[in-house]
Protein backbone atom coordinates (compact mmCIF):
# COMPACT_ATOMS: atom_id res chain seq x y z
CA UNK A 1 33.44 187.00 116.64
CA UNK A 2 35.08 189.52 118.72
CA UNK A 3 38.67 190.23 118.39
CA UNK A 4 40.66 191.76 121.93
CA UNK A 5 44.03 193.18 121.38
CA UNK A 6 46.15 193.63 124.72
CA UNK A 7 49.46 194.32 124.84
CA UNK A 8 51.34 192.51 121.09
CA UNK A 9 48.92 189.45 122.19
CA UNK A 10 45.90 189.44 119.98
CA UNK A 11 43.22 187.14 121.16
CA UNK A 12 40.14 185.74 118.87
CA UNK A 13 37.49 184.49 120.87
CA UNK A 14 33.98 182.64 119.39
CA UNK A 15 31.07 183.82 121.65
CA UNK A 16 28.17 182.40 120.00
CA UNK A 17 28.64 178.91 119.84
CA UNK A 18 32.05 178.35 122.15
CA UNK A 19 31.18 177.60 126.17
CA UNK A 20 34.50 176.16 126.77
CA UNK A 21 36.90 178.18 128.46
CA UNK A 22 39.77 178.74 126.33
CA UNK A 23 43.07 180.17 127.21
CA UNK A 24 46.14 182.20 124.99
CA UNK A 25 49.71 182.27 126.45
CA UNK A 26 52.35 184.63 125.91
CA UNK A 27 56.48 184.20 126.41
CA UNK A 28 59.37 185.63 126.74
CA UNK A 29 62.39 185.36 124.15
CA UNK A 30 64.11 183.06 126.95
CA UNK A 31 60.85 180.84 126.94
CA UNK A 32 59.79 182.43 130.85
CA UNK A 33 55.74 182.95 130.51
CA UNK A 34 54.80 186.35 130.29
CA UNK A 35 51.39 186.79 130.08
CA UNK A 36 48.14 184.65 130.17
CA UNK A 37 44.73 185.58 129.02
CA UNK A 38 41.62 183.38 130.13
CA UNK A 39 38.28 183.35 128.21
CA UNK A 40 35.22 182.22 130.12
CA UNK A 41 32.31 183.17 127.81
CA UNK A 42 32.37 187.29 128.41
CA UNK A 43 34.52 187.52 130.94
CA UNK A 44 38.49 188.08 129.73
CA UNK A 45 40.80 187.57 132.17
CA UNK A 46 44.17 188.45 132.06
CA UNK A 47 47.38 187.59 133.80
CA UNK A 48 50.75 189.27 133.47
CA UNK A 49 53.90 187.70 134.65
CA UNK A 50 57.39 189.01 135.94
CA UNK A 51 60.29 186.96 134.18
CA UNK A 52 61.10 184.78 137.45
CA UNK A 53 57.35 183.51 137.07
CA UNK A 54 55.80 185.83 139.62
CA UNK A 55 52.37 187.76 139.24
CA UNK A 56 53.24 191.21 138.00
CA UNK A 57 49.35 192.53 137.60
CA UNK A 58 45.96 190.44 136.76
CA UNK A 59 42.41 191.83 136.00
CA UNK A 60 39.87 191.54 133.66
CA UNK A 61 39.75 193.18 129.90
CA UNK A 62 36.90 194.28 127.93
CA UNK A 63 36.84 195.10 124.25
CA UNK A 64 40.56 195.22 124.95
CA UNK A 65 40.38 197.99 127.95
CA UNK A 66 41.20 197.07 131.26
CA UNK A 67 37.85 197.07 134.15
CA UNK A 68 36.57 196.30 137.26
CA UNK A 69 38.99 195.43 139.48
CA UNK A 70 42.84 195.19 138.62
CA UNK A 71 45.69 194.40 141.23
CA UNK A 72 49.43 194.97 140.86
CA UNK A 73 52.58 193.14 142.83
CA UNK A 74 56.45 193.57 142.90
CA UNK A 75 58.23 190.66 141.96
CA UNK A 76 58.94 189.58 145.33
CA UNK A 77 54.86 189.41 145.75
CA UNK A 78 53.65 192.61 148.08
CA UNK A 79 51.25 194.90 146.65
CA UNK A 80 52.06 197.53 144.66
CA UNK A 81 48.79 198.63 143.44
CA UNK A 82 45.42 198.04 143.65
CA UNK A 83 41.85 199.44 142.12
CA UNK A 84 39.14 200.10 139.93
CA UNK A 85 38.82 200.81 135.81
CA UNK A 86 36.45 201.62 134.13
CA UNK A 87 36.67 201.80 129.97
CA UNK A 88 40.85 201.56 130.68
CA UNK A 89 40.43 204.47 133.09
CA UNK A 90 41.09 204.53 136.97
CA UNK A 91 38.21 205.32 138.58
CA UNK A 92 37.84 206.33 142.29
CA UNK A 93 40.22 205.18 145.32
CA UNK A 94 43.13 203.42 144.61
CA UNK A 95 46.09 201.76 147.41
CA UNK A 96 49.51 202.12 146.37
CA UNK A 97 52.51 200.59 148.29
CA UNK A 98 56.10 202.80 146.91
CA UNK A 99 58.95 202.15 148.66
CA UNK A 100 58.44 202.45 152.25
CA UNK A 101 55.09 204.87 151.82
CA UNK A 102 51.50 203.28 151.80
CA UNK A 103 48.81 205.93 150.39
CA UNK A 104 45.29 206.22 148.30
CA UNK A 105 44.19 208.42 145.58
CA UNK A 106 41.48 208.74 144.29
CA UNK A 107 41.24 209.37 140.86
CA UNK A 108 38.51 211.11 138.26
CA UNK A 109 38.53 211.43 134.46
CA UNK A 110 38.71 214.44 132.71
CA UNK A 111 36.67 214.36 128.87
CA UNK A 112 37.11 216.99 126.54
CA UNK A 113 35.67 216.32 123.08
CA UNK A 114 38.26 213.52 121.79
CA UNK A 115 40.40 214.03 124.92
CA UNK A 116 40.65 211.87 127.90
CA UNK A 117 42.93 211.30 130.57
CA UNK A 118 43.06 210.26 134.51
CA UNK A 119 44.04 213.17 136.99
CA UNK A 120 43.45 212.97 140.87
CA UNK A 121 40.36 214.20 141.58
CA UNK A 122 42.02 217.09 144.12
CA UNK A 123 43.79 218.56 141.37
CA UNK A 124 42.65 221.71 140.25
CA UNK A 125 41.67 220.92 136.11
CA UNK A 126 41.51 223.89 133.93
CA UNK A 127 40.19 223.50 130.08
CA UNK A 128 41.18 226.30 127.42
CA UNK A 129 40.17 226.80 123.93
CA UNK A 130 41.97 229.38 121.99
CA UNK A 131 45.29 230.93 121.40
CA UNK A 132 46.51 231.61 124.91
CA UNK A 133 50.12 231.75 126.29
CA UNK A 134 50.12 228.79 127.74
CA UNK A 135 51.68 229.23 131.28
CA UNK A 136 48.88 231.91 131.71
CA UNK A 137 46.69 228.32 132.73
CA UNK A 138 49.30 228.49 136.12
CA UNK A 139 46.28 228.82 139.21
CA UNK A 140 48.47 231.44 141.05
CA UNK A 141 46.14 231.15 143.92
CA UNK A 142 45.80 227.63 144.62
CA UNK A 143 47.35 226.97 147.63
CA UNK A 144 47.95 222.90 145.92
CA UNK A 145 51.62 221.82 145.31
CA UNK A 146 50.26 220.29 141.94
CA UNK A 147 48.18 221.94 139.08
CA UNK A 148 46.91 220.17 135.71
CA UNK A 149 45.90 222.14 132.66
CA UNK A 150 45.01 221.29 129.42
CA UNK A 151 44.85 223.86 126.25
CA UNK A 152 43.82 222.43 122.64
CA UNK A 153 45.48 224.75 119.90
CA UNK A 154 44.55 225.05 116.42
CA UNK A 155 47.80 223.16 114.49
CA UNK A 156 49.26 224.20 111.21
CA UNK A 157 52.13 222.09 111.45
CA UNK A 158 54.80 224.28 111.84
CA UNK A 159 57.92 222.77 113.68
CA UNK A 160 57.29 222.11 116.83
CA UNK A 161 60.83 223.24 118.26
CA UNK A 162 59.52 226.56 116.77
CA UNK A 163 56.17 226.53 118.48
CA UNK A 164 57.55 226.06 121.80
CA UNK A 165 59.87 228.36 122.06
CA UNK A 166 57.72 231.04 120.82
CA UNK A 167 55.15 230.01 123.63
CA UNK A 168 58.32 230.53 126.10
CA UNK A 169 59.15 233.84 124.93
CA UNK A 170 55.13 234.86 125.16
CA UNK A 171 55.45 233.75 128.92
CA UNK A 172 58.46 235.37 129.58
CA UNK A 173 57.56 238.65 127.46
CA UNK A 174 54.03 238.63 128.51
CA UNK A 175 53.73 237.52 132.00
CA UNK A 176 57.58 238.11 133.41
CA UNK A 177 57.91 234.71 134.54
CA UNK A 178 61.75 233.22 134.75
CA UNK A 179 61.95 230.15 132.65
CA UNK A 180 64.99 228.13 132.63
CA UNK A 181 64.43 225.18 129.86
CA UNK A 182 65.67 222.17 131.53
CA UNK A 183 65.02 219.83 128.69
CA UNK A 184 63.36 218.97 125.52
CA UNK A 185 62.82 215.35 124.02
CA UNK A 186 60.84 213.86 121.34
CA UNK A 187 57.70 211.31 123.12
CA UNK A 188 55.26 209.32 122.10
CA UNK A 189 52.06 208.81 124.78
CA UNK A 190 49.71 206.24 123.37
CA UNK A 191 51.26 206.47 119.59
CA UNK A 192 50.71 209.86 119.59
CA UNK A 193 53.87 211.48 119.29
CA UNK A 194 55.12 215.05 120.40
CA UNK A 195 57.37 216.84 122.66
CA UNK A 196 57.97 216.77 126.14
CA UNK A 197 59.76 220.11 127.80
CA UNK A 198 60.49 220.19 131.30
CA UNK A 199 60.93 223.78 132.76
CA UNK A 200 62.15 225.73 135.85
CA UNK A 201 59.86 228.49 136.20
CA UNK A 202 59.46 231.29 138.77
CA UNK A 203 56.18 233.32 138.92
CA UNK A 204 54.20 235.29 141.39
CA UNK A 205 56.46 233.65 144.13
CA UNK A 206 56.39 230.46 143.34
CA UNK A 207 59.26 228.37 142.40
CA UNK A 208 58.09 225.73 140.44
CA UNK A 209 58.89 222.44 138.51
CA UNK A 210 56.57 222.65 134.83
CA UNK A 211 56.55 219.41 132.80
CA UNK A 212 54.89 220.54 129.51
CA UNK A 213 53.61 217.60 126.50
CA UNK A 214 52.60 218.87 123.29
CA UNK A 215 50.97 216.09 121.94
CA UNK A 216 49.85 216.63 117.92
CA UNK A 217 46.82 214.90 116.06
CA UNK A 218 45.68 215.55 112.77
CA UNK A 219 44.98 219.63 113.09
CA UNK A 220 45.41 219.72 116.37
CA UNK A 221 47.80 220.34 119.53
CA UNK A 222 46.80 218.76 122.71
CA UNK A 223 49.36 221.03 125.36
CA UNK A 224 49.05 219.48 128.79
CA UNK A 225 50.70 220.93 131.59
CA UNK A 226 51.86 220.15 134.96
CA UNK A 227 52.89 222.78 137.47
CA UNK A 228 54.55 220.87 140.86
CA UNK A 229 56.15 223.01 143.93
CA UNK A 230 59.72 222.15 142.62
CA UNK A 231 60.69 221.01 145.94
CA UNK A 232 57.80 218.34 145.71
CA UNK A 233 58.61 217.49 142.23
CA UNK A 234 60.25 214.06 143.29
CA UNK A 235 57.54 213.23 144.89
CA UNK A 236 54.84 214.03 142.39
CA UNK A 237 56.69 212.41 139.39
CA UNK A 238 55.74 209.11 138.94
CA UNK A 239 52.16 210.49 140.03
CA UNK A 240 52.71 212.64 136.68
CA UNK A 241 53.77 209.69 134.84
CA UNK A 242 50.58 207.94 135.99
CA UNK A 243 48.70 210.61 134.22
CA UNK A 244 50.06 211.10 130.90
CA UNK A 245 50.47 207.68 130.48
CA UNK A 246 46.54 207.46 130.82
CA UNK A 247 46.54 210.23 127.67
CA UNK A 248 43.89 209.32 125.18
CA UNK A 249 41.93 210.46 122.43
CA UNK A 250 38.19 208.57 121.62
């Protein structure tokens, strides 16, 4: 018996003595289908729907996790996104279709003990362990308009209003950078719950937009960063979104 959860479907499939294909539907509160999932002896497909019955994505799910091959569509049916997962994880190129642009990325996964999380594999990834100010991670000499960084604190649950700010004062005190706060909300990536701050920070020359998640789990506080030219920002944000969104611990 193996048991898939996707989405608030929950599928029970028999693999041992059931060849059939079966087949679990989901709906909307106004009766519109919303999702299909298709069992054909290992293989799980699944099917989402917009409300006005188009496809929204379809791929296949294993042990719950999306893989192989998964496309997406707008509900007036172009292509909004299409590629490859692997464990629930995009894996190498994917084609995306936003507004009037058409571009690939190509995307790697970054493990750290528990951690994992997509990040475009031209990124420049930087891994600390250890009570560091945390804008110290900023690559001053990358020449990229986008830098990821995670640092993995020891957590004794202190506030976490408390936590940031003192990390903001060690930047500014420490390293001279200007930081303008811009704002600070509670989040929860993957039902793992934090706080997101979003920054306005000058240093070395560089005028920059920093989108900052401190993510807590049991002892631990999973700070990941992202430092985008702030003119570029627009641009790179629902890129960003793409990758925290992927945020995972194993």
């Amino acid at each position: 018996m193996i048991k898939y959860i996707y989405g608030s479907v929950i599928i029970i499939f028999c693999t041992l003595s059931c060849n059939y294909k079966k087949e679990v539907k989901e709906y909307y509160e106004g009766g519109e289908i919303k999702s299909r999932v298709i069992a054909d002896k290992a293989h799980v497909k699944w099917i989402g729907y917009y409300k006005n019955g188009q496809i929204e994505s379809e791929g296949e799910l294993l042990n719950g996790s999306r893989v192989g091959n998964w496309t997406y569509y707008y509900e007036n049916k172009t292509l909004k996104a299409q590629g490859y997962y692997d464990d629930g994880l995009k894996k190498g190129p994917w084609h995306y279709n936003i507004k009037d642009s058409t571009y690939q990325i190509e995307w790697d996964v970054f493990y750290n003990r528990l951690l994992k999380i997509n990040v475009p594999a031209d990124w420049v990834k930087k891994e600390q362990l250890g009570d560091n100010v945390p804008l110290a991670a900023f690559n001053t000499d990358s020449n990229g308009d986008a830098n990821f960084n995670i640092m993995i604190f020891s957590y004794d649950h202190r506030n976490l209003d408390s936590v940031i700010n003192e990390n903001i004062r060690k930047s500014r005190s420490n390293l001279g950078y200007k930081i303008e706060v811009l704002s600070l909300k509670e989040v929860d990536v993957n039902n793992i719950k934090g706080k997101e701050v979003m920054q306005h920070v000058l240093a070395e020359g560089k005028d920059l937009t920093v989108l900052q998640y401190n993510l807590v789990h049991t002892d631990s506080l999973y700070l990941i960063s992202f430092f985008i030219n702030k003119n570029k920002y627009p641009i790179y944000e629902n890129l960003v979104n793409e990758v925290i969104s992927s945020f995972a611990l194993k």
